[in-house]
C-alpha atoms as a PDB file:
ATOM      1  CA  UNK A   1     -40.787  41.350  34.991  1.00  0.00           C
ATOM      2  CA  UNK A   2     -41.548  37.803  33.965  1.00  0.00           C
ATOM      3  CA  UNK A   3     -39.828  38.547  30.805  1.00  0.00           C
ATOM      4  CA  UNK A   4     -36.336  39.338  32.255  1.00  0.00           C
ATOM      5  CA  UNK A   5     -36.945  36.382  34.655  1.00  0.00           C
ATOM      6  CA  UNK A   6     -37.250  33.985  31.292  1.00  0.00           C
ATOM      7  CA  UNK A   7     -34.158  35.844  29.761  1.00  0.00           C
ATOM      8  CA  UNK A   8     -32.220  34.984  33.106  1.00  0.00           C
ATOM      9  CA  UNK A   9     -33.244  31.304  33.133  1.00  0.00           C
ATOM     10  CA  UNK A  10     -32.951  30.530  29.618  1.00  0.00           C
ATOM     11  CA  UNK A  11     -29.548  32.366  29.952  1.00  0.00           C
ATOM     12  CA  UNK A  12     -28.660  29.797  32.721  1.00  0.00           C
ATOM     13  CA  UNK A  13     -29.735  26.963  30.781  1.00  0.00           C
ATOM     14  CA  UNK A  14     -28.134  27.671  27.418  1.00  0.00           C
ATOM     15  CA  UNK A  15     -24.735  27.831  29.503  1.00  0.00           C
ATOM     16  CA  UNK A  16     -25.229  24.687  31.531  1.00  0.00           C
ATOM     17  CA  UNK A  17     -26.138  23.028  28.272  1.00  0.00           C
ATOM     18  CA  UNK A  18     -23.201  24.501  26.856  1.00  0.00           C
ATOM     19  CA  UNK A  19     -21.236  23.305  29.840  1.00  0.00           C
ATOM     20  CA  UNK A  20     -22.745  19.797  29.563  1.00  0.00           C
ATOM     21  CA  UNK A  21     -21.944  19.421  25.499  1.00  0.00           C
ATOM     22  CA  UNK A  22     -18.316  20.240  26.742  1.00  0.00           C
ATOM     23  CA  UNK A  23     -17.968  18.144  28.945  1.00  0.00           C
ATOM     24  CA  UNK A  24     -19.305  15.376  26.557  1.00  0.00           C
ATOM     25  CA  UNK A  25     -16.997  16.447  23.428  1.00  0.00           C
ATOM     26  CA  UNK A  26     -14.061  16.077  26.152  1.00  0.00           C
ATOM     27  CA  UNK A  27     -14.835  12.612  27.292  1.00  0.00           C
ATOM     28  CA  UNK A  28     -15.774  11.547  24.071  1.00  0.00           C
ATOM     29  CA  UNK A  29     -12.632  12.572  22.303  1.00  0.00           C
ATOM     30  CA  UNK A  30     -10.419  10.718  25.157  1.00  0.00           C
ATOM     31  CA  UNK A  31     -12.373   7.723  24.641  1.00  0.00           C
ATOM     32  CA  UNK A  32     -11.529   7.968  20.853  1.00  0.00           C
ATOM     33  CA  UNK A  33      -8.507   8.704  21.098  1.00  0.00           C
ATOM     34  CA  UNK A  34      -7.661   6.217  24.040  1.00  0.00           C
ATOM     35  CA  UNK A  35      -9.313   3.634  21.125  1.00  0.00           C
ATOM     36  CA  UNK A  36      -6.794   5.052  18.362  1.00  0.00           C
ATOM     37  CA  UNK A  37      -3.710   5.188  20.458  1.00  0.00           C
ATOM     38  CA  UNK A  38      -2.700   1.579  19.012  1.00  0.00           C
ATOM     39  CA  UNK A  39      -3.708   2.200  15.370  1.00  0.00           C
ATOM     40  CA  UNK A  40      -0.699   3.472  14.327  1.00  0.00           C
ATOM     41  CA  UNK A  41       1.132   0.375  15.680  1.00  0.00           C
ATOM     42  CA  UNK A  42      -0.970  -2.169  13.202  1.00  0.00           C
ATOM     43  CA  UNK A  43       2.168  -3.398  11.115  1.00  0.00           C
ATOM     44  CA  UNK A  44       2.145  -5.790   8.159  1.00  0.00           C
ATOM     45  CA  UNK A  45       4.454  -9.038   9.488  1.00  0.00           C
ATOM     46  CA  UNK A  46       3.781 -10.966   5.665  1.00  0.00           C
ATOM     47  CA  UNK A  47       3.133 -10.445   2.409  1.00  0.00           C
ATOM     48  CA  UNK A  48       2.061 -13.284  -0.080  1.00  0.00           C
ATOM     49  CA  UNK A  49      -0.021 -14.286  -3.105  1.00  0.00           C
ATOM     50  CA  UNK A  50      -2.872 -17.334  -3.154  1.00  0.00           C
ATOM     51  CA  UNK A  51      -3.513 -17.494  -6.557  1.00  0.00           C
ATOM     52  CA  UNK A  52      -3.672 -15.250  -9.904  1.00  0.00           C
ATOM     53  CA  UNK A  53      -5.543 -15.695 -13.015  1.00  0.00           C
ATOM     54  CA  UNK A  54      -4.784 -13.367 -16.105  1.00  0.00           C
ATOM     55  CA  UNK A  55      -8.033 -11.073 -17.032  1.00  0.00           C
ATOM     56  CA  UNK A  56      -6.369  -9.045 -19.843  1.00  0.00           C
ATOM     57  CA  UNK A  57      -3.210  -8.307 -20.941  1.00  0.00           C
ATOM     58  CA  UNK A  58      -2.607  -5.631 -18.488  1.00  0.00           C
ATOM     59  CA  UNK A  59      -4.663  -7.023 -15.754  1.00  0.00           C
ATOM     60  CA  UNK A  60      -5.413  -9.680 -13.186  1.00  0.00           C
ATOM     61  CA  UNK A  61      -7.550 -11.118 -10.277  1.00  0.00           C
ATOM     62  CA  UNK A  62      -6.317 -12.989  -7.190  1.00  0.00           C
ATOM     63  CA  UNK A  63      -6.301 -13.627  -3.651  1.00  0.00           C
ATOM     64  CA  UNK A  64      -3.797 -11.565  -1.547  1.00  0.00           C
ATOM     65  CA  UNK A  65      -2.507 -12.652   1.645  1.00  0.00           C
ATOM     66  CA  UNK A  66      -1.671 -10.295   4.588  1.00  0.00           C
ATOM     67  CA  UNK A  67      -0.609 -11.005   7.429  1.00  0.00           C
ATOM     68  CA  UNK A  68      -1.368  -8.348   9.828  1.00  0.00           C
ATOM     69  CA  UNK A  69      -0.879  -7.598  13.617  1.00  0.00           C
ATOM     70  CA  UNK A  70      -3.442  -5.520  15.221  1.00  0.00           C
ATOM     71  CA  UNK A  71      -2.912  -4.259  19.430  1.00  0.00           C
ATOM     72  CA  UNK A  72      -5.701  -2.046  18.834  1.00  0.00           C
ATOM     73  CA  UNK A  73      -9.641  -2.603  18.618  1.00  0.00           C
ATOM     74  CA  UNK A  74     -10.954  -4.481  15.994  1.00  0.00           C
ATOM     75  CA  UNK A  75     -11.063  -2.565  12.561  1.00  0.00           C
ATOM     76  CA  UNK A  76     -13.464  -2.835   9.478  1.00  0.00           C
ATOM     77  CA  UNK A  77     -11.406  -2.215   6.474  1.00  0.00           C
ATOM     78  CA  UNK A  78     -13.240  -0.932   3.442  1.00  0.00           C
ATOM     79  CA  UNK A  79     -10.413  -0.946   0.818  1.00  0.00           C
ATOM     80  CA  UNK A  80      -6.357  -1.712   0.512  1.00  0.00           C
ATOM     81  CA  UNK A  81      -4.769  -0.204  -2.483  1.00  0.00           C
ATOM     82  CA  UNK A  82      -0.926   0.495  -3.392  1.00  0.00           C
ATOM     83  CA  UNK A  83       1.953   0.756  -6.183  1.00  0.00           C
ATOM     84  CA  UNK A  84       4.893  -1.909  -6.415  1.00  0.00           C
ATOM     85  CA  UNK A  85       8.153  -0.895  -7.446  1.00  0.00           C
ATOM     86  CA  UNK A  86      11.016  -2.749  -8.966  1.00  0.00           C
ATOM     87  CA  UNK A  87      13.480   0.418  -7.832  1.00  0.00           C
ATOM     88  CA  UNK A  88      11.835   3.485  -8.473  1.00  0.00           C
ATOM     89  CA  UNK A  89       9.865   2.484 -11.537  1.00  0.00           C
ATOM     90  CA  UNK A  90       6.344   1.771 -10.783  1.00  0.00           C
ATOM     91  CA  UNK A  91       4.816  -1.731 -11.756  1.00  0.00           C
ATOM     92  CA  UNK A  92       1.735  -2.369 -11.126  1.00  0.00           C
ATOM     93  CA  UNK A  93      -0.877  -0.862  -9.205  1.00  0.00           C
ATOM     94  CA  UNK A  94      -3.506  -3.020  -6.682  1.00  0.00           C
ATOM     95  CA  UNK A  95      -6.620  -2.542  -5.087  1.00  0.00           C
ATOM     96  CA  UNK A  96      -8.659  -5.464  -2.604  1.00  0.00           C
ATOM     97  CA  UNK A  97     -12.200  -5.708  -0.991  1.00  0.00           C
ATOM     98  CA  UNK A  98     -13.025  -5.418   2.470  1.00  0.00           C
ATOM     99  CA  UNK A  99     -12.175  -6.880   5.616  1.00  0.00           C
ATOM    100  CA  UNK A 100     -12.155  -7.307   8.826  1.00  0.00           C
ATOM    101  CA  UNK A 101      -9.258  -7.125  11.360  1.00  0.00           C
ATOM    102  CA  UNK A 102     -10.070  -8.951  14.721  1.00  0.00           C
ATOM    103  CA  UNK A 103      -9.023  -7.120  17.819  1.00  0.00           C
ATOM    104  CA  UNK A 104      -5.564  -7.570  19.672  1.00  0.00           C
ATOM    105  CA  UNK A 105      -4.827 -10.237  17.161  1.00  0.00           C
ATOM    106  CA  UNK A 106      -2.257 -11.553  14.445  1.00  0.00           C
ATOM    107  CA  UNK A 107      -3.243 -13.612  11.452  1.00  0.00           C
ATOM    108  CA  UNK A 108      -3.099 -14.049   7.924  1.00  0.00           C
ATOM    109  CA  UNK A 109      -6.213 -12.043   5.898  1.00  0.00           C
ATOM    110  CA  UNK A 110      -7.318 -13.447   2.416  1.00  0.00           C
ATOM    111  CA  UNK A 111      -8.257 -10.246   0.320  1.00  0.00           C
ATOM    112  CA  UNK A 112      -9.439 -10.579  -3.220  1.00  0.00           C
ATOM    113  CA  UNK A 113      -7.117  -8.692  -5.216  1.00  0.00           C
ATOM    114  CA  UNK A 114      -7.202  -6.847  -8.934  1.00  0.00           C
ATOM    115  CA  UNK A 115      -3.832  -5.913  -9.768  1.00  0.00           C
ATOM    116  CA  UNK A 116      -3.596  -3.267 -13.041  1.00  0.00           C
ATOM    117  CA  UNK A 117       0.082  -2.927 -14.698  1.00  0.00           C
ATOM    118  CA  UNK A 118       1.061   0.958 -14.172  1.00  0.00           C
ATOM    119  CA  UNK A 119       1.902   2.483 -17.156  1.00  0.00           C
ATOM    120  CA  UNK A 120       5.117   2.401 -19.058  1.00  0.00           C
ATOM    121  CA  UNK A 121       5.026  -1.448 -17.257  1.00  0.00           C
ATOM    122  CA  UNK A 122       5.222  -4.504 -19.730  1.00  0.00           C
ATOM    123  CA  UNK A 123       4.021  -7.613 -19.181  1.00  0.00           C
ATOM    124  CA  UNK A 124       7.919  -8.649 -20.072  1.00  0.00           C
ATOM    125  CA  UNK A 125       8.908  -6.181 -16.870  1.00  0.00           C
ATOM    126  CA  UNK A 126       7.082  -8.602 -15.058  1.00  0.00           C
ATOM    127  CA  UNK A 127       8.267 -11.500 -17.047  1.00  0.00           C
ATOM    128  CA  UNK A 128      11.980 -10.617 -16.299  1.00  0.00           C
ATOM    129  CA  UNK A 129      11.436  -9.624 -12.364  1.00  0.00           C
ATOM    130  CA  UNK A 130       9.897 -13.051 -11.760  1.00  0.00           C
ATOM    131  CA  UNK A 131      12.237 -15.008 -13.290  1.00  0.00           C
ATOM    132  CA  UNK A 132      14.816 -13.907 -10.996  1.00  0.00           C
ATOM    133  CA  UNK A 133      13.122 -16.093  -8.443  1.00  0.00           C
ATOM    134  CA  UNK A 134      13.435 -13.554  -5.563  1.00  0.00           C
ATOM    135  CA  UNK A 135      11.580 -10.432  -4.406  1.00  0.00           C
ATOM    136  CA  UNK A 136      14.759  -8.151  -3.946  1.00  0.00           C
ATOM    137  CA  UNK A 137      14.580  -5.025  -5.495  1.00  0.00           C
ATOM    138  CA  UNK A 138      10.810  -4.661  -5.482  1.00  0.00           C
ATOM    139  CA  UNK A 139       8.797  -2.160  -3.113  1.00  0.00           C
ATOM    140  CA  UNK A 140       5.695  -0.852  -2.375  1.00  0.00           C
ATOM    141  CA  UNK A 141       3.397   1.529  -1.079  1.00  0.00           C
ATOM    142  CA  UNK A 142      -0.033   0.355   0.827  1.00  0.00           C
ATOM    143  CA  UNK A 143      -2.991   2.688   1.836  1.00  0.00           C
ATOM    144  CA  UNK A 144      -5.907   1.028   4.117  1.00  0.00           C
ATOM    145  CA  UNK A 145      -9.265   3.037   4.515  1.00  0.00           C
ATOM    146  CA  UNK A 146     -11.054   1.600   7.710  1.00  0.00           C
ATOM    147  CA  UNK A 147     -12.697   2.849  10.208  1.00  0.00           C
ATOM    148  CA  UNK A 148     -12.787   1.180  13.874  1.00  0.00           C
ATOM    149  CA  UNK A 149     -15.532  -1.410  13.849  1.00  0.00           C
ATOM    150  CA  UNK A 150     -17.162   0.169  17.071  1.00  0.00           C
ATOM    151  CA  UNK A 151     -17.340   3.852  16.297  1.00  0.00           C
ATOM    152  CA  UNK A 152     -16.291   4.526  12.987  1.00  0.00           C
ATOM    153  CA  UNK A 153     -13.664   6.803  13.711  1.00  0.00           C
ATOM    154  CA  UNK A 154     -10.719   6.428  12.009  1.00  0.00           C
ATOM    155  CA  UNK A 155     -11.243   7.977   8.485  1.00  0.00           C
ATOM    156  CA  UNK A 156      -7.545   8.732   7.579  1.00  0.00           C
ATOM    157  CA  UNK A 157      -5.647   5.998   5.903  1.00  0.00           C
ATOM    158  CA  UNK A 158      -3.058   4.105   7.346  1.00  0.00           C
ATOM    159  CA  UNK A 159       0.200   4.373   5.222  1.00  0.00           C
ATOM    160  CA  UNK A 160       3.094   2.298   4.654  1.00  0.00           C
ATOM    161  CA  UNK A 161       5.351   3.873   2.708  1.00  0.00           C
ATOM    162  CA  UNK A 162       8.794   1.827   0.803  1.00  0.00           C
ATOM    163  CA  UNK A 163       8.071  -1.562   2.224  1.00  0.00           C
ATOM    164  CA  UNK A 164      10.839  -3.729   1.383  1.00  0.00           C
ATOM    165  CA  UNK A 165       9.043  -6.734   0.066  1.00  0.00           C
ATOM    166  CA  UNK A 166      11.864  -9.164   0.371  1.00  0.00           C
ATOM    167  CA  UNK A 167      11.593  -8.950   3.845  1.00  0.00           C
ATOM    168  CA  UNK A 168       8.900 -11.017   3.289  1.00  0.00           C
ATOM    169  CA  UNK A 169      10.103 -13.534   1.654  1.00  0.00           C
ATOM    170  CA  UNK A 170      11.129 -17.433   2.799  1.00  0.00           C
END
Protein backbone atom coordinates (compact mmCIF):
# COMPACT_ATOMS: atom_id res chain seq x y z
CA UNK A 1 0.00 0.00 0.00
CA UNK A 2 2.78 2.43 0.76
CA UNK A 3 4.26 1.44 -2.46
CA UNK A 4 1.39 2.59 -4.77
CA UNK A 5 1.11 5.68 -2.47
CA UNK A 6 5.03 6.54 -3.52
CA UNK A 7 4.16 5.65 -7.24
CA UNK A 8 1.17 8.22 -6.96
CA UNK A 9 3.28 11.01 -5.42
CA UNK A 10 6.31 10.66 -7.34
CA UNK A 11 3.86 10.51 -10.35
CA UNK A 12 2.53 13.96 -9.18
CA UNK A 13 5.82 15.37 -8.77
CA UNK A 14 7.53 14.30 -11.98
CA UNK A 15 4.48 16.15 -13.77
CA UNK A 16 4.55 19.33 -11.72
CA UNK A 17 8.27 19.35 -12.35
CA UNK A 18 7.55 18.77 -15.81
CA UNK A 19 4.99 21.53 -15.68
CA UNK A 20 7.45 23.88 -13.92
CA UNK A 21 10.53 23.21 -16.63
CA UNK A 22 7.75 24.32 -19.16
CA UNK A 23 6.86 26.97 -17.93
CA UNK A 24 10.58 28.07 -17.54
CA UNK A 25 11.65 27.04 -21.28
CA UNK A 26 8.53 29.38 -22.26
CA UNK A 27 9.56 32.43 -20.38
CA UNK A 28 12.98 31.95 -21.07
CA UNK A 29 12.67 31.72 -24.80
CA UNK A 30 10.43 35.10 -24.83
CA UNK A 31 13.01 36.76 -22.91
CA UNK A 32 15.56 35.65 -25.63
CA UNK A 33 13.85 36.28 -28.16
CA UNK A 34 12.36 39.70 -26.88
CA UNK A 35 16.53 40.34 -26.54
CA UNK A 36 17.07 39.21 -30.34
CA UNK A 37 14.15 40.97 -31.85
CA UNK A 38 16.60 44.02 -32.78
CA UNK A 39 19.59 41.91 -33.94
CA UNK A 40 18.65 41.65 -37.23
CA UNK A 41 18.32 45.48 -37.49
CA UNK A 42 22.30 46.05 -36.55
CA UNK A 43 23.31 47.66 -40.03
CA UNK A 44 26.79 48.77 -41.10
CA UNK A 45 26.37 52.90 -41.74
CA UNK A 46 30.57 53.07 -42.81
CA UNK A 47 33.16 51.32 -44.05
CA UNK A 48 36.88 52.55 -43.93
CA UNK A 49 40.56 51.63 -43.57
CA UNK A 50 43.14 53.13 -40.66
CA UNK A 51 46.16 51.92 -41.86
CA UNK A 52 47.81 48.84 -43.87
CA UNK A 53 51.21 47.50 -43.84
CA UNK A 54 52.27 44.79 -46.50
CA UNK A 55 53.18 41.25 -44.69
CA UNK A 56 53.81 39.24 -47.91
CA UNK A 57 53.11 39.48 -51.26
CA UNK A 58 49.67 38.20 -50.98
CA UNK A 59 48.96 39.48 -47.59
CA UNK A 60 48.47 42.30 -45.14
CA UNK A 61 47.67 43.65 -41.59
CA UNK A 62 45.63 46.74 -40.67
CA UNK A 63 43.12 48.43 -38.73
CA UNK A 64 39.51 48.31 -40.11
CA UNK A 65 36.99 50.78 -39.33
CA UNK A 66 33.22 50.02 -38.94
CA UNK A 67 30.89 51.96 -38.22
CA UNK A 68 28.04 50.14 -36.83
CA UNK A 69 24.49 50.90 -35.41
CA UNK A 70 23.24 48.63 -32.82
CA UNK A 71 19.11 49.10 -31.32
CA UNK A 72 19.62 45.92 -29.70
CA UNK A 73 21.58 44.79 -26.42
CA UNK A 74 25.05 45.05 -26.34
CA UNK A 75 26.91 42.25 -28.38
CA UNK A 76 30.41 40.56 -27.93
CA UNK A 77 31.70 39.86 -31.32
CA UNK A 78 34.21 37.06 -31.59
CA UNK A 79 35.20 37.33 -35.31
CA UNK A 80 34.23 39.47 -38.72
CA UNK A 81 35.27 37.83 -41.87
CA UNK A 82 34.17 38.43 -45.68
CA UNK A 83 35.14 38.43 -49.58
CA UNK A 84 35.44 41.80 -51.67
CA UNK A 85 34.51 41.86 -55.11
CA UNK A 86 35.48 44.09 -57.95
CA UNK A 87 32.13 42.68 -60.00
CA UNK A 88 31.84 39.19 -59.52
CA UNK A 89 35.50 38.30 -59.28
CA UNK A 90 36.60 37.78 -55.82
CA UNK A 91 39.62 39.89 -54.40
CA UNK A 92 40.62 39.45 -51.39
CA UNK A 93 39.40 37.75 -48.49
CA UNK A 94 39.44 39.40 -44.59
CA UNK A 95 39.16 38.28 -41.25
CA UNK A 96 39.36 40.81 -37.72
CA UNK A 97 39.57 40.16 -33.88
CA UNK A 98 37.01 40.70 -31.45
CA UNK A 99 34.88 43.31 -30.26
CA UNK A 100 32.53 44.72 -28.53
CA UNK A 101 29.31 46.50 -29.67
CA UNK A 102 27.82 48.85 -26.92
CA UNK A 103 24.10 48.67 -26.52
CA UNK A 104 21.50 51.00 -28.37
CA UNK A 105 24.46 52.78 -29.79
CA UNK A 106 26.24 54.05 -33.11
CA UNK A 107 29.96 54.48 -33.46
CA UNK A 108 32.90 53.77 -35.33
CA UNK A 109 34.77 50.18 -34.14
CA UNK A 110 38.62 49.83 -34.77
CA UNK A 111 39.14 46.03 -35.66
CA UNK A 112 42.56 44.72 -36.45
CA UNK A 113 42.35 43.35 -39.77
CA UNK A 114 44.46 40.53 -41.96
CA UNK A 115 43.37 40.77 -45.38
CA UNK A 116 44.62 37.53 -47.76
CA UNK A 117 44.35 38.13 -51.76
CA UNK A 118 41.72 35.33 -53.02
CA UNK A 119 43.04 33.38 -55.55
CA UNK A 120 43.34 34.10 -59.20
CA UNK A 121 43.76 37.96 -57.48
CA UNK A 122 47.08 39.88 -58.37
CA UNK A 123 48.58 42.27 -56.51
CA UNK A 124 48.26 44.39 -60.04
CA UNK A 125 44.18 43.68 -59.65
CA UNK A 126 44.59 45.64 -56.74
CA UNK A 127 47.07 47.96 -58.23
CA UNK A 128 44.62 48.89 -61.11
CA UNK A 129 41.25 49.09 -58.80
CA UNK A 130 42.98 51.64 -56.57
CA UNK A 131 44.21 53.75 -58.96
CA UNK A 132 40.87 54.54 -60.12
CA UNK A 133 40.53 56.59 -56.98
CA UNK A 134 36.94 55.45 -56.22
CA UNK A 135 35.27 52.40 -54.64
CA UNK A 136 32.60 51.82 -57.48
CA UNK A 137 32.42 48.56 -58.70
CA UNK A 138 33.70 46.78 -55.62
CA UNK A 139 31.43 44.60 -53.17
CA UNK A 140 31.43 42.50 -50.43
CA UNK A 141 30.18 39.97 -48.28
CA UNK A 142 30.55 40.26 -44.21
CA UNK A 143 29.80 37.41 -41.65
CA UNK A 144 29.91 38.44 -37.73
CA UNK A 145 29.95 35.53 -35.09
CA UNK A 146 28.79 37.10 -31.67
CA UNK A 147 26.86 36.19 -29.23
CA UNK A 148 24.78 38.77 -26.95
CA UNK A 149 27.08 39.93 -24.19
CA UNK A 150 24.42 38.97 -21.45
CA UNK A 151 23.37 35.47 -22.38
CA UNK A 152 25.27 34.23 -25.10
CA UNK A 153 22.60 33.53 -27.33
CA UNK A 154 22.98 34.45 -30.61
CA UNK A 155 25.25 31.77 -32.28
CA UNK A 156 24.17 32.27 -35.98
CA UNK A 157 26.05 34.83 -37.93
CA UNK A 158 24.79 37.94 -39.00
CA UNK A 159 25.09 38.29 -42.87
CA UNK A 160 25.39 41.03 -45.20
CA UNK A 161 25.31 39.92 -48.38
CA UNK A 162 26.45 42.42 -51.87
CA UNK A 163 27.20 45.52 -49.90
CA UNK A 164 27.81 48.20 -52.25
CA UNK A 165 30.97 49.66 -50.88
CA UNK A 166 30.78 52.96 -52.63
CA UNK A 167 28.03 53.79 -50.65
CA UNK A 168 30.49 54.34 -48.31
CA UNK A 169 32.50 56.46 -49.70
CA UNK A 170 33.03 60.59 -49.24
Amino acid sequence: MACKVTKKITTFVKVKAIKHIGIFLVAALLVCSCGMSKVKDISLTSVGVSYIIPTSLRSLDGKLLLGIYNPARSLAVQEVTGTVRFGDKPIAHFQTGSVELAAQSEQVYELPCTVTLADGASLLDVLVIASKGSLEGLKADVDIQGALKKNGVLRAPIKFRDLDLSRFSK
